[in-house]
C-alpha atoms as a PDB file:
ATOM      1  CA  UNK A   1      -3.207 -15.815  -2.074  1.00  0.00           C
ATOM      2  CA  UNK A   2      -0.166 -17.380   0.006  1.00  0.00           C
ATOM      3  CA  UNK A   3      -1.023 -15.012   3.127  1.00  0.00           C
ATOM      4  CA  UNK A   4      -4.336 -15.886   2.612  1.00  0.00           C
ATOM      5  CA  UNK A   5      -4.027 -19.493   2.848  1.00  0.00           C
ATOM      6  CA  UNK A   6      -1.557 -18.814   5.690  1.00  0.00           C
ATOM      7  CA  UNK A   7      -4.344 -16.578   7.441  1.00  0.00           C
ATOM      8  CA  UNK A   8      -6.802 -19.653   6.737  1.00  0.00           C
ATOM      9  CA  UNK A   9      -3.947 -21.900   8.563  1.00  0.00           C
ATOM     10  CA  UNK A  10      -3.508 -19.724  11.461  1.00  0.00           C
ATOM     11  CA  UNK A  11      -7.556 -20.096  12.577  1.00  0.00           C
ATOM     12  CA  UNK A  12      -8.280 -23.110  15.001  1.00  0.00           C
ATOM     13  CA  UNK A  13     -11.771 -23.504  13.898  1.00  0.00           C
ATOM     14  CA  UNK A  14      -9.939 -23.794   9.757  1.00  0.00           C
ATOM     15  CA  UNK A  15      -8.843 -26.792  10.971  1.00  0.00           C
ATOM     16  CA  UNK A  16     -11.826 -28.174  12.886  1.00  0.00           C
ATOM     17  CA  UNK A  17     -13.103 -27.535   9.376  1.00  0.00           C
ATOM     18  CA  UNK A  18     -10.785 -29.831   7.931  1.00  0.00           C
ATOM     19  CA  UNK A  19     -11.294 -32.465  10.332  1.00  0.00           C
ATOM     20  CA  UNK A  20     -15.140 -32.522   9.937  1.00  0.00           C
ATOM     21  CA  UNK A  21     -14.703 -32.896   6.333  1.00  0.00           C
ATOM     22  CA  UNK A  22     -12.191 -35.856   6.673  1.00  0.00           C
ATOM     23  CA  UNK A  23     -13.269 -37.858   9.463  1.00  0.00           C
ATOM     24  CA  UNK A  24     -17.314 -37.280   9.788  1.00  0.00           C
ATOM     25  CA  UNK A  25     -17.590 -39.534   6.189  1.00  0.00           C
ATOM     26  CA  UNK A  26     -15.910 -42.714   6.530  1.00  0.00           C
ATOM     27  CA  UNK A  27     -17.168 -42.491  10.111  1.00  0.00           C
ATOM     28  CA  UNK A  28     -20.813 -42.578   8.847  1.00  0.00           C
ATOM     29  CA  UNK A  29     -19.862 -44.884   6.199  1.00  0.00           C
ATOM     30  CA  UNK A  30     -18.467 -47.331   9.172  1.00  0.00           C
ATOM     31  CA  UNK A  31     -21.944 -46.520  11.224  1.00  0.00           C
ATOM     32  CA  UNK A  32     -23.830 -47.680   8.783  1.00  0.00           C
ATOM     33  CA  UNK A  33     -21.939 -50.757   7.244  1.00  0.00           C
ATOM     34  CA  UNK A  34     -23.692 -52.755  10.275  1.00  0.00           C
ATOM     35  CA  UNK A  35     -27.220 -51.709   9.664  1.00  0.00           C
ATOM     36  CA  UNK A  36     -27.614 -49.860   6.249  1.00  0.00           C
ATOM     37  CA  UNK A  37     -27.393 -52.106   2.881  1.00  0.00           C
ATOM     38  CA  UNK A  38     -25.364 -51.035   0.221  1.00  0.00           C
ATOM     39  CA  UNK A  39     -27.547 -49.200  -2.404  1.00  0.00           C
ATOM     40  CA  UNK A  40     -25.666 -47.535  -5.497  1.00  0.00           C
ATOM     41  CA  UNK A  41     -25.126 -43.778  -3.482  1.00  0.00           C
ATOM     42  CA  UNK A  42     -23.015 -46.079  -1.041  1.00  0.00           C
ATOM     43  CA  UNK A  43     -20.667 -44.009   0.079  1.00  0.00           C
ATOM     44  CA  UNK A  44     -21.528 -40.688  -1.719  1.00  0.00           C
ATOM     45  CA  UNK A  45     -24.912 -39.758   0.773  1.00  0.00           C
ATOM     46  CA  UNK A  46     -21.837 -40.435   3.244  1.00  0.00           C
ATOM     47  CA  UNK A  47     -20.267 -37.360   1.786  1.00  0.00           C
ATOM     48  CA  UNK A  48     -22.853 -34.914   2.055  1.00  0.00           C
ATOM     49  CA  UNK A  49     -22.292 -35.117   5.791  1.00  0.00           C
ATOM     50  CA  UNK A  50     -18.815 -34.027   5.209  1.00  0.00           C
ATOM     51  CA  UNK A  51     -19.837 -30.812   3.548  1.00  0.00           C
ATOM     52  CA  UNK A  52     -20.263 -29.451   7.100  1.00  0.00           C
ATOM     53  CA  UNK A  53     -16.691 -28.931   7.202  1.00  0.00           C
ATOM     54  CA  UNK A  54     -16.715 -26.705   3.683  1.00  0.00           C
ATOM     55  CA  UNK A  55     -19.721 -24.434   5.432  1.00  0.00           C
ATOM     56  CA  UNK A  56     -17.671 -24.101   8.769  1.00  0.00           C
ATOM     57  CA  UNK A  57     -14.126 -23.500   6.557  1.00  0.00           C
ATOM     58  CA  UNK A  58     -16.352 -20.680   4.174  1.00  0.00           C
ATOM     59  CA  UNK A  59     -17.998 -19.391   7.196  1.00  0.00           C
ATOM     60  CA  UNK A  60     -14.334 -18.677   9.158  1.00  0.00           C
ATOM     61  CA  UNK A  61     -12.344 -17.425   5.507  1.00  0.00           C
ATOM     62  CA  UNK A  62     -15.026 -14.621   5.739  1.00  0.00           C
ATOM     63  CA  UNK A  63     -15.878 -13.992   9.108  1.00  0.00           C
ATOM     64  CA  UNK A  64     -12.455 -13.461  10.802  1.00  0.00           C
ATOM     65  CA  UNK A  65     -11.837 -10.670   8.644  1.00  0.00           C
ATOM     66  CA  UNK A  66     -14.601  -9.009  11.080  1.00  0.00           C
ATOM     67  CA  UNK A  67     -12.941  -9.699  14.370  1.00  0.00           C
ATOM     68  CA  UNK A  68     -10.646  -7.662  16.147  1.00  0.00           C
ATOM     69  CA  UNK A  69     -10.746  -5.075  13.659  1.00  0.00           C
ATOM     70  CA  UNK A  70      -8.775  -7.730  10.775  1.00  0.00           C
ATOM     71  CA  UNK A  71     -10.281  -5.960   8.112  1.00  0.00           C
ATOM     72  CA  UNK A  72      -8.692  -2.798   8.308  1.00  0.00           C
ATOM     73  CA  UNK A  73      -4.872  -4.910   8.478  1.00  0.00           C
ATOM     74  CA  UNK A  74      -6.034  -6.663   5.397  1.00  0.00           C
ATOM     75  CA  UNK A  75      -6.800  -3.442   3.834  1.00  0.00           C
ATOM     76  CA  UNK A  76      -3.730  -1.962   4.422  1.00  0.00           C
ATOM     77  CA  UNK A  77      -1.518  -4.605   3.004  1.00  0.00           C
ATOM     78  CA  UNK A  78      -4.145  -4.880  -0.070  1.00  0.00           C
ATOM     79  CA  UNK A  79      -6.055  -1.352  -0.714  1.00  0.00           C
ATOM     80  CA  UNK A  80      -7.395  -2.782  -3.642  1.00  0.00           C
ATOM     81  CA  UNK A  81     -10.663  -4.583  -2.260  1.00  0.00           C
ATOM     82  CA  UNK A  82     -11.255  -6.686  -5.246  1.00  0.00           C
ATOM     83  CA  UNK A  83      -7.642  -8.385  -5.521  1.00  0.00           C
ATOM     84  CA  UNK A  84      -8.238  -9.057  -1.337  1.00  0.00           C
ATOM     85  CA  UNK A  85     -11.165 -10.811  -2.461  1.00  0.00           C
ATOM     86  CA  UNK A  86     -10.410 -12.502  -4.920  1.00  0.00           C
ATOM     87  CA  UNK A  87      -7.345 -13.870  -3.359  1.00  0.00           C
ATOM     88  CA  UNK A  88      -9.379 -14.729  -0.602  1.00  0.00           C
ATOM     89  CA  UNK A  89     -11.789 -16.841  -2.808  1.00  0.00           C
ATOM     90  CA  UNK A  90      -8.990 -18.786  -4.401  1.00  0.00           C
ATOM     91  CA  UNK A  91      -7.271 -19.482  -1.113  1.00  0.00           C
ATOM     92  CA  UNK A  92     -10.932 -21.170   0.506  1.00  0.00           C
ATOM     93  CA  UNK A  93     -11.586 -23.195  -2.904  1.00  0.00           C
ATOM     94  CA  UNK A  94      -8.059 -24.729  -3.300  1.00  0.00           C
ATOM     95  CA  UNK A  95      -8.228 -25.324   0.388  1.00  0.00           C
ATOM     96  CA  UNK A  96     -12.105 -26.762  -0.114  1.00  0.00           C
ATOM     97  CA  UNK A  97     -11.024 -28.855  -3.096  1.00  0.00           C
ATOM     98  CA  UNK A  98      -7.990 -30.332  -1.646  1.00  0.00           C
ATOM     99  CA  UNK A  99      -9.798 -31.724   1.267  1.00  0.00           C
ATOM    100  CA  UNK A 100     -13.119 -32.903  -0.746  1.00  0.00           C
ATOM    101  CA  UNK A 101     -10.766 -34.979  -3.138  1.00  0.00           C
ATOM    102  CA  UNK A 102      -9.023 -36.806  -0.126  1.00  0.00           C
ATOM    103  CA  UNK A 103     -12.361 -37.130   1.657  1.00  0.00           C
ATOM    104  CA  UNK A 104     -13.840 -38.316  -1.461  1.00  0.00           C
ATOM    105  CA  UNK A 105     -11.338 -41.084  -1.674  1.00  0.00           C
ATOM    106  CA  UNK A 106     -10.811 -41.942   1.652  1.00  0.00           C
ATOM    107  CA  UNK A 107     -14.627 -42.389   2.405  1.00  0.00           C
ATOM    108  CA  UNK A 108     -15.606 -44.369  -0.931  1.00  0.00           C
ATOM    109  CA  UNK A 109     -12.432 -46.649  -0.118  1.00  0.00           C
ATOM    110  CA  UNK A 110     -13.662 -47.333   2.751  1.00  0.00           C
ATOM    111  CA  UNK A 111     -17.117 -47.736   1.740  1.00  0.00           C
ATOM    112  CA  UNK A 112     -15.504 -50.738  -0.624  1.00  0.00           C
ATOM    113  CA  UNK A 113     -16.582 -48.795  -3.905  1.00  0.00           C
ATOM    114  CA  UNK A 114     -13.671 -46.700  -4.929  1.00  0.00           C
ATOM    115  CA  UNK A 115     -13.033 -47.642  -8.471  1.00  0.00           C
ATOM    116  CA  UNK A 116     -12.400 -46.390 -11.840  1.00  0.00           C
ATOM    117  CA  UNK A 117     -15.790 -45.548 -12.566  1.00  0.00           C
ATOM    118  CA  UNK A 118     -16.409 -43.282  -9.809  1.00  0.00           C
ATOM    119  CA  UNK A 119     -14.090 -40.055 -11.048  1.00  0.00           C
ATOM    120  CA  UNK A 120     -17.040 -38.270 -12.494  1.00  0.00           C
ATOM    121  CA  UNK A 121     -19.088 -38.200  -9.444  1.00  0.00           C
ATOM    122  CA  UNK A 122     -15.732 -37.611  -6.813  1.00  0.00           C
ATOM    123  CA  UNK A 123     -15.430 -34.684  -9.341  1.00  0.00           C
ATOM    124  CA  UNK A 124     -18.955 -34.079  -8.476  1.00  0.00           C
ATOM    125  CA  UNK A 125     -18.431 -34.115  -4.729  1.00  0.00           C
ATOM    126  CA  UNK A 126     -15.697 -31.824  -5.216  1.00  0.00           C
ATOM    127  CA  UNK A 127     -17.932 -28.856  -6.620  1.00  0.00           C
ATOM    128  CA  UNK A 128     -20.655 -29.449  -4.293  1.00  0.00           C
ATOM    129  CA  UNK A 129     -18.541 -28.752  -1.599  1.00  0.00           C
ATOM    130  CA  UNK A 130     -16.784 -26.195  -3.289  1.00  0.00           C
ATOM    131  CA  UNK A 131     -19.722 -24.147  -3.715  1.00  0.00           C
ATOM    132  CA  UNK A 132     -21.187 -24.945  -0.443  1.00  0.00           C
ATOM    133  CA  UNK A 133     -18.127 -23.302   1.005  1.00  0.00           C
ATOM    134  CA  UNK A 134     -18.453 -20.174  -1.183  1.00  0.00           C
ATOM    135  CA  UNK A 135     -22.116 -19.991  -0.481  1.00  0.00           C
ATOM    136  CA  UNK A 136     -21.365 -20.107   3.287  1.00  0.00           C
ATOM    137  CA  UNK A 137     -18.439 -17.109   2.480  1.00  0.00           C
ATOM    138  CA  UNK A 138     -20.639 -15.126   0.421  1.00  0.00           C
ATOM    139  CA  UNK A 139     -23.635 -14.936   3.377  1.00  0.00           C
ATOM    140  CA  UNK A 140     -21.055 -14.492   6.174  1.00  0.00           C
ATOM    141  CA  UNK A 141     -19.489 -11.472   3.486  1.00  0.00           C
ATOM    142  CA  UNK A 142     -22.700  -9.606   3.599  1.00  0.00           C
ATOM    143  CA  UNK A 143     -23.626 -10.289   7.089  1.00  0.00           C
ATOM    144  CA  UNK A 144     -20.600  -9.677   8.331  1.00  0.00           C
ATOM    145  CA  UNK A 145     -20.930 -12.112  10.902  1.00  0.00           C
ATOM    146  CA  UNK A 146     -20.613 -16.120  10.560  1.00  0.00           C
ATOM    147  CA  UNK A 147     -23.316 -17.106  13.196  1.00  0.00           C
ATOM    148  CA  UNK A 148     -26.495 -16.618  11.621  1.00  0.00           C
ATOM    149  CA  UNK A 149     -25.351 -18.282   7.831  1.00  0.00           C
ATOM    150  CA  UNK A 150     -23.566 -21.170  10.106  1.00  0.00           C
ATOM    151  CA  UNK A 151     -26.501 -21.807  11.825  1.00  0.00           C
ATOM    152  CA  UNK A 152     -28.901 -21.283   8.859  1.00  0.00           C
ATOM    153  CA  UNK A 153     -27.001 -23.714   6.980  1.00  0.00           C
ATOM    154  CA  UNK A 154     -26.141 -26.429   9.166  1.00  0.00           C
ATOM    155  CA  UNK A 155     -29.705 -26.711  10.349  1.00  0.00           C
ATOM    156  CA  UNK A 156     -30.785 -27.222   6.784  1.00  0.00           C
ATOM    157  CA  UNK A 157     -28.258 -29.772   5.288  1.00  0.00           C
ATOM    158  CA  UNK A 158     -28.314 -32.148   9.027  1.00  0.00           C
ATOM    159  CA  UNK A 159     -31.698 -31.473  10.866  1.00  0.00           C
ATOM    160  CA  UNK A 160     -34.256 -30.809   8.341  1.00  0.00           C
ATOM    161  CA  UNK A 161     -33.802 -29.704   4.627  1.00  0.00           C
ATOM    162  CA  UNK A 162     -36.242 -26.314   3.880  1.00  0.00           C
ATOM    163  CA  UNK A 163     -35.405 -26.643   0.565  1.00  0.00           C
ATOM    164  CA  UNK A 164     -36.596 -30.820   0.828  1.00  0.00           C
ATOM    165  CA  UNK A 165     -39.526 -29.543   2.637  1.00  0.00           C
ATOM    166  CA  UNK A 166     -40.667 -27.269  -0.328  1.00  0.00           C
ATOM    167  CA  UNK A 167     -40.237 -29.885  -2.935  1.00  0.00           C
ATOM    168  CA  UNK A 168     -43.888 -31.041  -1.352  1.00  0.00           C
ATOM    169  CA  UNK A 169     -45.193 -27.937  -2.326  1.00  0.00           C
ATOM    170  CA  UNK A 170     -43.818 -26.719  -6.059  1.00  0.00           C
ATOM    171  CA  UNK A 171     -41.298 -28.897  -7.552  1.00  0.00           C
ATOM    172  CA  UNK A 172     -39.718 -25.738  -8.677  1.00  0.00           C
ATOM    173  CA  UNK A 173     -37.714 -26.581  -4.840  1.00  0.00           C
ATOM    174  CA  UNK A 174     -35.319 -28.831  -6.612  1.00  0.00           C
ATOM    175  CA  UNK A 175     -33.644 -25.885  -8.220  1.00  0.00           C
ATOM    176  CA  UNK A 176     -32.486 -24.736  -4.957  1.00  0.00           C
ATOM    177  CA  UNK A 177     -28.983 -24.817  -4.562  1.00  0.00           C
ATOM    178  CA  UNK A 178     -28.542 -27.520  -2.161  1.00  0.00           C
ATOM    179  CA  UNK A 179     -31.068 -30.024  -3.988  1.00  0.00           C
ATOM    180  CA  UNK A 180     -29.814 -29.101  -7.085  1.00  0.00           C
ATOM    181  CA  UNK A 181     -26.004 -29.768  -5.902  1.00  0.00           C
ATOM    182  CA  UNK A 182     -26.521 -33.226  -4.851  1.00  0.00           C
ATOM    183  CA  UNK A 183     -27.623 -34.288  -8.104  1.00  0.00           C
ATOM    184  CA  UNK A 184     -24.067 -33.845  -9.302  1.00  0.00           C
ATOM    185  CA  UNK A 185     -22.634 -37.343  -7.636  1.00  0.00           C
ATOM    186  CA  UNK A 186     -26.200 -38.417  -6.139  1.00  0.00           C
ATOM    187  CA  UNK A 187     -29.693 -40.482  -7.610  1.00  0.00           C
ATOM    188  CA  UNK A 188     -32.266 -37.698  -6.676  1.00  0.00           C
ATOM    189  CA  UNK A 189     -35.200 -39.111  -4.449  1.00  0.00           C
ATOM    190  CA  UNK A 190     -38.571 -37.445  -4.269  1.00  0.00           C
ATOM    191  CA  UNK A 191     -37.510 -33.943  -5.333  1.00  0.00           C
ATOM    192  CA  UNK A 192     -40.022 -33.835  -8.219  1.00  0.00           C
ATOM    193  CA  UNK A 193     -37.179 -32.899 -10.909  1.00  0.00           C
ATOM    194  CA  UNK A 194     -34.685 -35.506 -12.143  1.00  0.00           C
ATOM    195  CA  UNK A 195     -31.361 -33.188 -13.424  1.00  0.00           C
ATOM    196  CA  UNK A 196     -28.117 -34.776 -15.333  1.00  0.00           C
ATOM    197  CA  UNK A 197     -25.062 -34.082 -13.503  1.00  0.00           C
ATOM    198  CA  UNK A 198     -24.088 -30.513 -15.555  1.00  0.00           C
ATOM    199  CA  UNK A 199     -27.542 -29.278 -15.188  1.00  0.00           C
ATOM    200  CA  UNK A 200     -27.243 -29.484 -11.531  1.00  0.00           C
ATOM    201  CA  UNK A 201     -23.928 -27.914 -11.342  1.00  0.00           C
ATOM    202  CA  UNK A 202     -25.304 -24.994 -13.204  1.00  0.00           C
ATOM    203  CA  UNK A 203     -27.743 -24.775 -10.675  1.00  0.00           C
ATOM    204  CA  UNK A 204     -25.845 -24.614  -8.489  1.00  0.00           C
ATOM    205  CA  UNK A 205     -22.930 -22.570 -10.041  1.00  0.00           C
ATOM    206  CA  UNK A 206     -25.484 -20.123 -11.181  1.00  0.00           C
ATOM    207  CA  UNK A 207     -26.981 -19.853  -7.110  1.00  0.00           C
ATOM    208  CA  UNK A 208     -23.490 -19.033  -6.043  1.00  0.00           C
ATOM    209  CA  UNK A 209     -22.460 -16.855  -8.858  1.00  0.00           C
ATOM    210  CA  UNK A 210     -25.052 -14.424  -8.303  1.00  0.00           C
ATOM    211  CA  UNK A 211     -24.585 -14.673  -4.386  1.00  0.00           C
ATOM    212  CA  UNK A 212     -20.889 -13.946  -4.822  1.00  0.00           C
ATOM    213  CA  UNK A 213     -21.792 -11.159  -7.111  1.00  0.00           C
ATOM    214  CA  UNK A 214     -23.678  -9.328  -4.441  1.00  0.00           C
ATOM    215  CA  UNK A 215     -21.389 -10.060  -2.130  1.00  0.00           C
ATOM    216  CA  UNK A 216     -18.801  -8.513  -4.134  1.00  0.00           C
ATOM    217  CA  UNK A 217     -20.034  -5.694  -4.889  1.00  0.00           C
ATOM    218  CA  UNK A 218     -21.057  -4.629  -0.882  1.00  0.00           C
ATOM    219  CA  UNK A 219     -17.843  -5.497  -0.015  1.00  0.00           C
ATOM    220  CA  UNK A 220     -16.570  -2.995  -2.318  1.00  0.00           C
ATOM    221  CA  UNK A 221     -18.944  -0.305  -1.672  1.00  0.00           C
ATOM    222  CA  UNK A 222     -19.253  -0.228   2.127  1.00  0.00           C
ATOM    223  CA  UNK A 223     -17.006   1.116   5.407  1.00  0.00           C
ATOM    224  CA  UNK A 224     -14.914  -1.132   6.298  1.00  0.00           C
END
């Protein structure tokens, strides 16, 4: 886990990552101070901006492994594929969580609502944009490549939400993993299904569970 964090380190775009996810935030918080009135999400639709950074960070943790032939080094060190990936996965969610948290805070004390009340939904935050980022790494794992996933996701969380779109058609949308995410720290808003907190986290968690599963199990099967 410590070489993979220090493999995570050693990647420029890691730490374009990390800067997305800590300045993009408060800097839409700031934006929006002058023309946006505070509602009760003050601070927290802020946030979901910031998950760009955890899709970029899961995107990289996977996709370098498949440049310049980094696989095969990492398979050398670690023969046992499993153990490589589950290191991996620990390094990007530590990583992912550490940032969210001082996002979290940084953002919603700017934002003028950071208070003692709010620790259940920065907890919130911080699993959204954990499993974002192991969403991102678990596309980019079977694709092998980061561009398509990066693309595909950061169209749909800034330019226009598919999943959104479908809530128009079959409410059923709102279990999608991104819609269903939100709800952890966020009021929904005409998604057609109203979830608590832990429902939406299960969601969610269940989304990624099964994705990572997949993953896991080509990753272990195929060439290198």
């Amino acid at each position: 886990m410590r070489a993979e964090l220090l493999k995570l380190a050693g990647l420029p775009s890691a730490w374009v990552a990390v800067a997305l996810s800590l300045l993009l935030p408060p800097l839409v918080v700031l934006l929006n101070s002058r023309t946006v009135a505070n509602s009760p999400d003050t601070g927290f639709l802020e946030l979901t901006v910031g998950v760009l950074g955890p899709l970029v960070l899961g995107t990289v943790a996977a996709g370098s492994e498949y440049r310049g032939g980094q696989i095969a080094t990492s398979l050398v060190c670690v023969p046992s594929r499993m153990r490589l990936l589950a290191a991996k996965t620990a390094a990007l969610v530590l990583s992912v969580a550490v940032t969210a948290v001082v996002s979290a805070v940084v953002t919603l004390a700017v934002a003028g609502v950071l208070g003692g009340g709010t620790g259940p939904r920065i907890a919130g935050v911080v699993v959204y944009w954990v499993l974002n980022a192991l969403l991102a790494y678990g596309i980019t794992l079977l694709t092998r490549s980061g561009v398509l996933p990066l693309t595909l996701l950061i169209v749909n969380s800034t330019v226009v939400s598919v999943s959104f779109l479908l809530t128009k058609l079959t409410p059923l949308a709102a279990y999608l993993p991104d819609l269903a995410g939100a709800q952890m720290f966020i009021e929904p808003h005409d998604v057609g299904t109203d979830l608590t907190p832990v429902t939406a986290g299960l969601v969610m968690g269940a989304w990624v569970a099964v994705l990572l599963g997949v993953a896991a199990y080509v990753f272990h099967r195929r060439d290198a």
